[in-house]
Protein backbone atom coordinates (compact mmCIF):
# COMPACT_ATOMS: atom_id res chain seq x y z
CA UNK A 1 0.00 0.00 0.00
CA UNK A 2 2.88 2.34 0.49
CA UNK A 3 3.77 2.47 -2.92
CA UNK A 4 0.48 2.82 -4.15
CA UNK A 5 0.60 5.88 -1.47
CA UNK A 6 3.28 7.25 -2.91
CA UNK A 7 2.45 7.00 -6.38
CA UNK A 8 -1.00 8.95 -5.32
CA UNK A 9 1.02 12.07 -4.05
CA UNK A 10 2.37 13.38 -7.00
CA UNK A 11 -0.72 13.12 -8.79
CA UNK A 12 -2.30 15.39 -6.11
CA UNK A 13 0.22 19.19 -7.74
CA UNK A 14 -1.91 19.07 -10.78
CA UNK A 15 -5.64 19.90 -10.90
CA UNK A 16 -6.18 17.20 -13.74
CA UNK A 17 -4.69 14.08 -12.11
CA UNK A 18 -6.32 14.81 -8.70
CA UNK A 19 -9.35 12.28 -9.53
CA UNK A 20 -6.69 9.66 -10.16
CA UNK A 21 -5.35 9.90 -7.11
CA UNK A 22 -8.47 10.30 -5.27
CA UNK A 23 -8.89 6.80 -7.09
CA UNK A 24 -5.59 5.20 -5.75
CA UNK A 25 -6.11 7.03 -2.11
CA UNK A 26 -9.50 5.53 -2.27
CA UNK A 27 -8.16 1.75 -2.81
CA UNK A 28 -5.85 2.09 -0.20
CA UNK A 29 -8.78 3.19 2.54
CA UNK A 30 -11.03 0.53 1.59
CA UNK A 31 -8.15 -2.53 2.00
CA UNK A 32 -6.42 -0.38 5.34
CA UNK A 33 -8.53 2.18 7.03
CA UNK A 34 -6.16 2.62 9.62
CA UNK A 35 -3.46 3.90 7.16
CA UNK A 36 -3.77 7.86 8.66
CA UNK A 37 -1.55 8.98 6.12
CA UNK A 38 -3.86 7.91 3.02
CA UNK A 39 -6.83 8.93 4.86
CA UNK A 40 -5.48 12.23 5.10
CA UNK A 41 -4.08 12.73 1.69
CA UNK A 42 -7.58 11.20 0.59
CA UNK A 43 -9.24 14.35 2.35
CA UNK A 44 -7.38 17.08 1.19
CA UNK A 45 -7.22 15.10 -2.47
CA UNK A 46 -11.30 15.78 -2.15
CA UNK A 47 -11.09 19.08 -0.98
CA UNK A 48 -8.76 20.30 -3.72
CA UNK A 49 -11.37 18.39 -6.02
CA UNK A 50 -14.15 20.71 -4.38
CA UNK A 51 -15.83 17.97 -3.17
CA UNK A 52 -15.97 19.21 0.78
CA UNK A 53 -18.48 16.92 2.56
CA UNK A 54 -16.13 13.54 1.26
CA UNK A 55 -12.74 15.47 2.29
CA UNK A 56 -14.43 15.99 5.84
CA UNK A 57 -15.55 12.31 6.03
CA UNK A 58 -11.80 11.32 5.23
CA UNK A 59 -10.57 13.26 7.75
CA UNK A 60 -12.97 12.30 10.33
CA UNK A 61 -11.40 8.68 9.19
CA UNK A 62 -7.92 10.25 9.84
CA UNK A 63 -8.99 11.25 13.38
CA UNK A 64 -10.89 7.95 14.43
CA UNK A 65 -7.87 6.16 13.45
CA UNK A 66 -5.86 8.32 16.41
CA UNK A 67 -8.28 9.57 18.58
């Protein structure tokens, strides 16, 4: 999952490859949850994407990981 991580970063600097990493952040969530960096690279992915209620949902994921 790391690598997939890291290969989801990048994609995050340009406004036209954030949906593909929103895709790759996404996978990585769904098979480990607990990984608080993805979740929290997932939110912000969303909120640069405009998409505000799913970046707070991440982030709440980010946070129940940790409390």
């Amino acid at each position: 999952m790391r690598s997939l991580y890291e290969q989801a970063l990048p994609l995050m600097k340009e406004p036209g490859t954030v949906p593909e990493a929103i895709e790759k952040l996404r996978l990585i969530v769904k098979v480990q949850p607990d990984f608080q960096e993805a979740t929290y690279a997932l939110g912000y992915a969303y909120f640069l994407n405009g998409e505000l209620d799913e970046a707070i949902e991440a982030w709440n994921l980010t946070v129940e990981a940790d409390p």
